[in-house]
Protein backbone atom coordinates (compact mmCIF):
# COMPACT_ATOMS: atom_id res chain seq x y z
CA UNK A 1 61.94 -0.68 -70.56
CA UNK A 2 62.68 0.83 -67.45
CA UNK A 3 61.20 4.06 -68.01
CA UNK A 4 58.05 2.57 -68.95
CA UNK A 5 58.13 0.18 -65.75
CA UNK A 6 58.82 3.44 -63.52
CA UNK A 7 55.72 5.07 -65.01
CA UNK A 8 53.49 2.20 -64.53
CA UNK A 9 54.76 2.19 -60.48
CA UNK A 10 54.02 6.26 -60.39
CA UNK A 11 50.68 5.75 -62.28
CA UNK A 12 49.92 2.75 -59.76
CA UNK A 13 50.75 4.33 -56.66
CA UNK A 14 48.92 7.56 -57.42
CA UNK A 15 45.88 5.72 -57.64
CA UNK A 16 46.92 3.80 -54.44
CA UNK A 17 47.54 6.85 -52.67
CA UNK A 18 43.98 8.20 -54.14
CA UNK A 19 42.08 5.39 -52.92
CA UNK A 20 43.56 5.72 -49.18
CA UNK A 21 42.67 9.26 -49.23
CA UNK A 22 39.34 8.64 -50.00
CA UNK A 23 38.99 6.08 -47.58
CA UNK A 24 40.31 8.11 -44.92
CA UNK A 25 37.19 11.02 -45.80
CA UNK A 26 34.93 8.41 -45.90
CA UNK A 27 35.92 6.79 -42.14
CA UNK A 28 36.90 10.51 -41.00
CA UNK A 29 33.60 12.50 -42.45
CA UNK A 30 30.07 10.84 -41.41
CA UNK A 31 27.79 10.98 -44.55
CA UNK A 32 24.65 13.04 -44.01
CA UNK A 33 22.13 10.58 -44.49
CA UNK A 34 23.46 9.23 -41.06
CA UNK A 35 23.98 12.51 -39.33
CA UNK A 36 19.98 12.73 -40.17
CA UNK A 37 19.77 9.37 -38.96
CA UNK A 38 21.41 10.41 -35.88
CA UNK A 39 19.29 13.32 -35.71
CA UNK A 40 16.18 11.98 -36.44
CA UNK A 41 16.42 9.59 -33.18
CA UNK A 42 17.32 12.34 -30.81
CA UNK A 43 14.38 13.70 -32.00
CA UNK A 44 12.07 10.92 -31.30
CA UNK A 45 13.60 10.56 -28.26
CA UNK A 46 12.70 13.95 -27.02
CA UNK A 47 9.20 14.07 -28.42
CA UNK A 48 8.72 10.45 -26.02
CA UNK A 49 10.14 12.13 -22.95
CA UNK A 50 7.53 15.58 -23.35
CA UNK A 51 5.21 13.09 -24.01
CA UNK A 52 6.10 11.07 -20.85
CA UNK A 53 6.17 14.58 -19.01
CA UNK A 54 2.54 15.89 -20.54
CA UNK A 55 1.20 12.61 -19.46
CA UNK A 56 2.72 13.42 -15.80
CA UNK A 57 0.64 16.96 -16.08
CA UNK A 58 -2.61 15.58 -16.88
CA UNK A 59 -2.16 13.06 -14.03
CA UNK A 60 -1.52 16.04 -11.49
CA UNK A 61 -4.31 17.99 -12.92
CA UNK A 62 -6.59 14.91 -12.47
CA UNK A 63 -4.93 15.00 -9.00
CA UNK A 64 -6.08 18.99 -8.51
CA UNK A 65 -9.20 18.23 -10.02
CA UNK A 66 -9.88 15.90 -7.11
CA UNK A 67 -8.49 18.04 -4.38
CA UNK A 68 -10.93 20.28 -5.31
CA UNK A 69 -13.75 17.86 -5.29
CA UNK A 70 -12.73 16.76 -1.78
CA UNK A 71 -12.65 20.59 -0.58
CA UNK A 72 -16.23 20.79 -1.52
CA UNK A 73 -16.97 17.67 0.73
CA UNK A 74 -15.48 18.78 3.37
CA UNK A 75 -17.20 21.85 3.32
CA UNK A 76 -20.30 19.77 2.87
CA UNK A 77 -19.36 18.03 6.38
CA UNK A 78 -18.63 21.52 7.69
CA UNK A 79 -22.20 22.34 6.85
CA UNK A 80 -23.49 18.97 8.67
CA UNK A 81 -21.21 19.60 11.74
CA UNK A 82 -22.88 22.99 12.04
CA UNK A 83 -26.56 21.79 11.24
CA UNK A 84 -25.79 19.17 14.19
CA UNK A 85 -24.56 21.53 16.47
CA UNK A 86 -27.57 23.32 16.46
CA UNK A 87 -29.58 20.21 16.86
CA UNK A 88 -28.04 19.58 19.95
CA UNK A 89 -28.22 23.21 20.79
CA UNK A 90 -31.95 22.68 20.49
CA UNK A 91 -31.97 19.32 22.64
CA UNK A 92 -30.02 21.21 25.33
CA UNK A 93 -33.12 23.95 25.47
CA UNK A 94 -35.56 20.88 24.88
CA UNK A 95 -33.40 19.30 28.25
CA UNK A 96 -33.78 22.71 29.87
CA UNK A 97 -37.50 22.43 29.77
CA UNK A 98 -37.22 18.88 30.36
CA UNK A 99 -35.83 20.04 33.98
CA UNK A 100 -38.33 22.47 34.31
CA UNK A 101 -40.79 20.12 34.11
CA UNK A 102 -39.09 17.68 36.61
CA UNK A 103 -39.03 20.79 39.00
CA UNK A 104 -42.95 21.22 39.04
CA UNK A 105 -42.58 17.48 39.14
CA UNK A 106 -40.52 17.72 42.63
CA UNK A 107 -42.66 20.22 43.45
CA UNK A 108 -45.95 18.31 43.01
CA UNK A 109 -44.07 15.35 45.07
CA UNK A 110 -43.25 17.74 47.92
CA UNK A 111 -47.10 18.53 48.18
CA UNK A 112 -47.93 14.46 48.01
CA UNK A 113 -45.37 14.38 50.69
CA UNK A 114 -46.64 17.16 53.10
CA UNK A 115 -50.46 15.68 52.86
CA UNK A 116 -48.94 12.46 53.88
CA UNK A 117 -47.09 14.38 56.68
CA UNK A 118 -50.13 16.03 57.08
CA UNK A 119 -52.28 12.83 57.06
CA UNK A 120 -49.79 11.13 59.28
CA UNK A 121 -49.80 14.19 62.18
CA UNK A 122 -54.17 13.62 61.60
CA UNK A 123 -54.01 10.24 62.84
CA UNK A 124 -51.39 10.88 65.69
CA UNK A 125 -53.63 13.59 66.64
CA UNK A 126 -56.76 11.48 66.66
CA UNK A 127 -55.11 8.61 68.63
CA UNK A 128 -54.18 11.31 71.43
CA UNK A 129 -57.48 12.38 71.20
CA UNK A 130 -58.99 8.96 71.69
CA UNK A 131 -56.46 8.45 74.74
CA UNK A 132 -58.04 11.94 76.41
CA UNK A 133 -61.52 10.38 76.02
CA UNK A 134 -60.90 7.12 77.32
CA UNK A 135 -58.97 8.58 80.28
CA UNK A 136 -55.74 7.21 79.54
CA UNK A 137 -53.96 10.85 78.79
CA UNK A 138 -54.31 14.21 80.46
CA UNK A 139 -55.66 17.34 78.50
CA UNK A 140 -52.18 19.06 79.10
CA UNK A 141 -50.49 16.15 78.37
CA UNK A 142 -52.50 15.55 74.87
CA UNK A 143 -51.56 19.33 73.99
CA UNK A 144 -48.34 19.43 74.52
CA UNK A 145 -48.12 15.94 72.61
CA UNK A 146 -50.36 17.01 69.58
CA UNK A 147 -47.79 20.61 70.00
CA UNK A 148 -45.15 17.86 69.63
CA UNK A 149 -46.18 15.90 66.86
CA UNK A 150 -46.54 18.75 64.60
CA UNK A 151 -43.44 20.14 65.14
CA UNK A 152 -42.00 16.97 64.02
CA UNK A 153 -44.23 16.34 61.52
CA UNK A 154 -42.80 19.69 59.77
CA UNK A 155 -39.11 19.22 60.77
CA UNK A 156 -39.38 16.07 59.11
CA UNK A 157 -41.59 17.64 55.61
CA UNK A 158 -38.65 19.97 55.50
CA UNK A 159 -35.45 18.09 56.13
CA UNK A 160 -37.65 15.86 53.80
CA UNK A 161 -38.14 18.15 51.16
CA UNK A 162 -34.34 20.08 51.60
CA UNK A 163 -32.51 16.66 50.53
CA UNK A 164 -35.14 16.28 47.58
CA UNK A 165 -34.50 19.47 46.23
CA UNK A 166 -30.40 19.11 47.10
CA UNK A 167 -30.38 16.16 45.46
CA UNK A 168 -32.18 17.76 42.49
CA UNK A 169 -29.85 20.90 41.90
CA UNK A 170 -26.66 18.95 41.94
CA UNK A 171 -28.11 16.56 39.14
CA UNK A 172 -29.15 19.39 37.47
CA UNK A 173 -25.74 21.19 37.55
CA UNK A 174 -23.68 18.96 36.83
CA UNK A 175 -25.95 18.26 33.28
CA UNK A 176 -25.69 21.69 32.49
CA UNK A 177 -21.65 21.55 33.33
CA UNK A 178 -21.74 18.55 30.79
CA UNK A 179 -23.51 20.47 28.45
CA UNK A 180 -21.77 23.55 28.52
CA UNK A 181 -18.44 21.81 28.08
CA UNK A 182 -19.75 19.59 25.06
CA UNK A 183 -21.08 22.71 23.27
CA UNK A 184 -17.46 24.48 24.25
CA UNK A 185 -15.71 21.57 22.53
CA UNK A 186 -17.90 21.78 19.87
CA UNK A 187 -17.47 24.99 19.01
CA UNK A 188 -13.48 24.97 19.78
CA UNK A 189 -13.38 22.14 17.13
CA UNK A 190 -15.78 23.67 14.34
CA UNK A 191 -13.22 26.82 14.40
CA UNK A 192 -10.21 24.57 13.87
CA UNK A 193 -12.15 23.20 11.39
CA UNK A 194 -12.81 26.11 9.51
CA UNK A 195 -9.04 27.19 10.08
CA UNK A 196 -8.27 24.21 8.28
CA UNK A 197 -10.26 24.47 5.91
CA UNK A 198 -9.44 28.11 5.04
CA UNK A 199 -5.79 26.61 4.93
CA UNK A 200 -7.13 24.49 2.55
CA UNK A 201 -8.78 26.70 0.58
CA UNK A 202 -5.43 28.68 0.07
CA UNK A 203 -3.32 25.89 -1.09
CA UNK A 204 -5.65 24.76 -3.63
CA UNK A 205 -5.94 28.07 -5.03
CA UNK A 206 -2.21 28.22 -4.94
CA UNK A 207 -1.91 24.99 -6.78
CA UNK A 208 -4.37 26.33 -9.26
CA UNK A 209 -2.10 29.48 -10.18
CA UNK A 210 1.18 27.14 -9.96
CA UNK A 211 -0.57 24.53 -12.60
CA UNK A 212 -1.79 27.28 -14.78
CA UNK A 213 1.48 28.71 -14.75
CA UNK A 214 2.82 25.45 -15.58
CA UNK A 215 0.58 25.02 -18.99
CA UNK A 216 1.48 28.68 -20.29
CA UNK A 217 5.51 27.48 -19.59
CA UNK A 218 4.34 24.00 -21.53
CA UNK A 219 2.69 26.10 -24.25
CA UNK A 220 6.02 27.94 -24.73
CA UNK A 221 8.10 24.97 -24.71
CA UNK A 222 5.76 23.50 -27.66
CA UNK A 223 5.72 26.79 -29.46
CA UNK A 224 9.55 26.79 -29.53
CA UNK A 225 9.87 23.10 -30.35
CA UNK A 226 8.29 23.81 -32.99
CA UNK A 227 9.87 26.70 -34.22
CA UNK A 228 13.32 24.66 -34.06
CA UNK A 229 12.01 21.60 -35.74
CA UNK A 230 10.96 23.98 -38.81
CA UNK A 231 14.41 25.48 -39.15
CA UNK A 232 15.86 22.13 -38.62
CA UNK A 233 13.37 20.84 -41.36
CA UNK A 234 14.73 23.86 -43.59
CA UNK A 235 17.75 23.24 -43.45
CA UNK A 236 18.01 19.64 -43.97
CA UNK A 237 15.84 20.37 -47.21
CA UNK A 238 18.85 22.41 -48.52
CA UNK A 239 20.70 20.89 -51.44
CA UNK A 240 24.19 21.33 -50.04
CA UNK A 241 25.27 19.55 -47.13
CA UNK A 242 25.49 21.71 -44.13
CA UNK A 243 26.54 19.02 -41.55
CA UNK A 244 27.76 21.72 -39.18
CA UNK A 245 24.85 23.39 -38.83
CA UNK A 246 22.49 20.61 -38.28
CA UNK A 247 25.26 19.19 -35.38
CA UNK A 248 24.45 22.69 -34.10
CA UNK A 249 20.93 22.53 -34.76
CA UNK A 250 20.62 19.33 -32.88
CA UNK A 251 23.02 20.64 -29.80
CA UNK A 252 20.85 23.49 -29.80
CA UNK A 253 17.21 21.40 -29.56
CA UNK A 254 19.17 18.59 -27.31
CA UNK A 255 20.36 21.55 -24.71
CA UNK A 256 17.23 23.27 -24.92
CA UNK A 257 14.77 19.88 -24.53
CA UNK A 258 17.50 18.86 -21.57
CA UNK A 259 16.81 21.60 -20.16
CA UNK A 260 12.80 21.97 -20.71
CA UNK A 261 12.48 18.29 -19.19
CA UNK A 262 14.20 19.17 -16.38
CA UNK A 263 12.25 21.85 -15.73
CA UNK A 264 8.64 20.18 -16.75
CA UNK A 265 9.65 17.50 -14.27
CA UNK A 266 11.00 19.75 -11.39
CA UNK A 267 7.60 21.36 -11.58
CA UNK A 268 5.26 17.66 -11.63
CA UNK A 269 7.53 16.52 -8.31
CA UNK A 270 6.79 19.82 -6.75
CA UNK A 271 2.77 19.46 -7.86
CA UNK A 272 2.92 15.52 -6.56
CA UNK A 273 4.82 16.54 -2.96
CA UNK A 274 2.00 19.55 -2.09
CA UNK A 275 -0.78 17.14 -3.59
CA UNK A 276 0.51 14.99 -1.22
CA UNK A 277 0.76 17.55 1.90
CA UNK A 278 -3.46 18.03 0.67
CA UNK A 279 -4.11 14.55 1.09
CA UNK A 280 -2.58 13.88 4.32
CA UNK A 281 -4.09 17.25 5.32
CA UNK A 282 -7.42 16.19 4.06
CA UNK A 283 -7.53 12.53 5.79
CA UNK A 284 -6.74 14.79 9.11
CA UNK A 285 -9.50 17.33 8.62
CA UNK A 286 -11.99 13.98 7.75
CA UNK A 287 -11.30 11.94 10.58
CA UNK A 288 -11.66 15.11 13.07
CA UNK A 289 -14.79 15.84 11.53
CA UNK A 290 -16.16 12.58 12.01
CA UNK A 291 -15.32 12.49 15.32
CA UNK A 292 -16.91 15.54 15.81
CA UNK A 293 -20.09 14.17 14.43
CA UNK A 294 -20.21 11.02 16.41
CA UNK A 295 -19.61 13.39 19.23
CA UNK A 296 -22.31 15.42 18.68
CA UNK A 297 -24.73 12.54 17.31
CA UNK A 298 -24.06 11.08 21.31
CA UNK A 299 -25.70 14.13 22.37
C-alpha cells in the first residue's frame, strides 16, 4: 500500500511539475502569431508616417510650383516698370518741346509787348508834337522830351522783358531738376529691382536642385523599404519559427524608417523655412514695384 501511494505522488507531481514548466514557456516565450502581430503594426505605422511625410513633399512642391509662378509675375511687372519708364522718358522729351514752344510763346509776348511800348512812346510823341504846334512846348524842349520818352520806353521793354524771361528759366529749371531726379529714382529702383530679382532667381533654382535631390533620396528610401519588407515577407513564410530574426528584422526596418523620417522631415522644415524667406521676399519686391509704378504713372 504504501509503495503504490508513493508512486501515485511521484507520477502526480511529475505531471505537476510538467504543467508549470510549460506554463512558464508559454508566459516567458511570445508565440509567433503575436510577434507578427506586433510586427505587422509597426509596419503600418511606418507606412502612415512616409505617407504623412510624402504628403508634406507634394505640399512643398505645390509651394515651389508657385514660387515659380510668382517669379514670372514679377518679371512681368519688371517688364511694365520698364515699358513705363520709357513712357515717361517720352513725356519728359514731349515736356521738353512743350517748353520750347512756351519759349517762342514768351518770345511772341515780348514782341506784343515792345509794339505796345512802341505804340505807347507813338502817342507820347504825338502829344509833344501837338504841344509844339499849339505853342505850349519849345522845339528843344519837345526833343529832348521825345529823346526822353524813348529811352524809357526801352528801359522799361527790357527790364520788362528780363523778369519775363527770369521768371521763365527758373520754372523751367527747376522742372527739369524734378525730372532728372524722378528718372534717377527710377532707374536706382528698377536696378534694385532686378538685383532682387536675380536673388530670386537663384534661390528658386536652388530650391529646385534641393527638391530634386529630395525625390531621388525618397526614391531610395522606397526602394529599400521595399527590399526589407520582401525579406521580412520571406522569412515569415518559413515553416520554422525564427522569432529572432524577425525581432531583428523589425529593429532593423524600425531604426532604419526612424531614421528615414527624420531625415524626410528635416528636409520639408528646411523647404517650408526658405519657401517662407521667398514669400516674404516676394511681398517686398511687389509692394516696391507698385510703388514704383504709381510713381511713375504720377508722371
Amino acid at each position: 500500500m504504501v509503495s503504490r501511494s508513493s508512486s501515485r505522488i511521484t507520477v502526480r507531481g511529475c505531471r505537476a511539475s510538467g504543467i508549470v514548466d510549460s506554463t512558464l514557456t508559454r508566459r516567458l516565450v511570445p508565440p509567433p502569431h503575436s510577434m507578427r502581430k506586433v510586427l505587422e503594426n509597426r509596419s503600418l505605422s511606418d507606412e502612415e508616417r512616409m505617407d504623412a511625410l510624402e504628403n508634406q513633399l507634394k505640399e512643398a512642391r505645390f509651394l515651389a510650383e508657385e514660387a515659380d509662378r510668382k517669379y514670372d509675375e514679377v518679371a512681368r511687372k519688371l517688364a511694365m516698370v520698364e515699358a513705363d519708364l520709357e513712357r515717361a522718358e517720352e513725356r519728359a522729351e514731349t515736356g521738353e518741346s512743350c517748353h520750347q514752344h512756351e519759349g517762342r510763346g514768351v518770345q511772341l509776348s515780348s514782341v506784343v509787348t515792345a509794339c505796345s511800348w512802341q505804340a505807347v512812346s507813338s502817342h507820347n510823341t504825338a502829344v509833344i508834337t501837338s504841344n509844339v504846334r499849339r505853342g505850349r512846348l519849345r522845339p528843344a524842349d519837345a526833343s529832348a522830351g521825345i529823346k526822353s520818352n524813348s529811352a524809357q520806353v526801352v528801359a522799361n521793354w527790357i527790364n520788362d522783358l528780363k523778369r519775363r524771361l527770369a521768371r521763365k528759366c527758373v520754372m523751367l529749371e527747376n522742372d527739369l531738376e524734378r525730372a532728372e531726379e524722378r528718372a534717377e529714382a527710377a532707374e536706382g529702383k528698377i536696378v534694385e529691382l532686378e538685383e532682387e530679382l536675380r536673388v530670386v532667381g537663384n534661390n528658386l533654382k536652388s530650391l529646385e536642385v534641393s527638391e530634386e535631390k529630395a525625390n531621388q533620396r525618397e526614391e531610395a528610401y522606397k526602394e529599400q523599404i521595399k527590399t526589407l519588407a520582401n525579406k521580412l515577407k520571406a522569412v515569415m513564410m518559413q515553416p520554422a519559427p525564427l522569432d529572432h530574426i524577425l525581432v531583428f528584422v523589425a529593429e532593423a526596418r524600425a531604426e532604419f524608417a526612424e531614421r528615414s523620417v527624420q531625415k524626410l522631415q528635416k528636409e520639408v522644415d528646411r523647404l517650408e523655412d526658405e519657401l517662407v524667406n521667398e514669400k516674404e521676399k516676394y511681398k517686398s519686391i511687389t509692394d516696391e514695384l507698385d510703388q514704383t509704378f504709381s510713381e511713375l504713372s504720377g508722371y
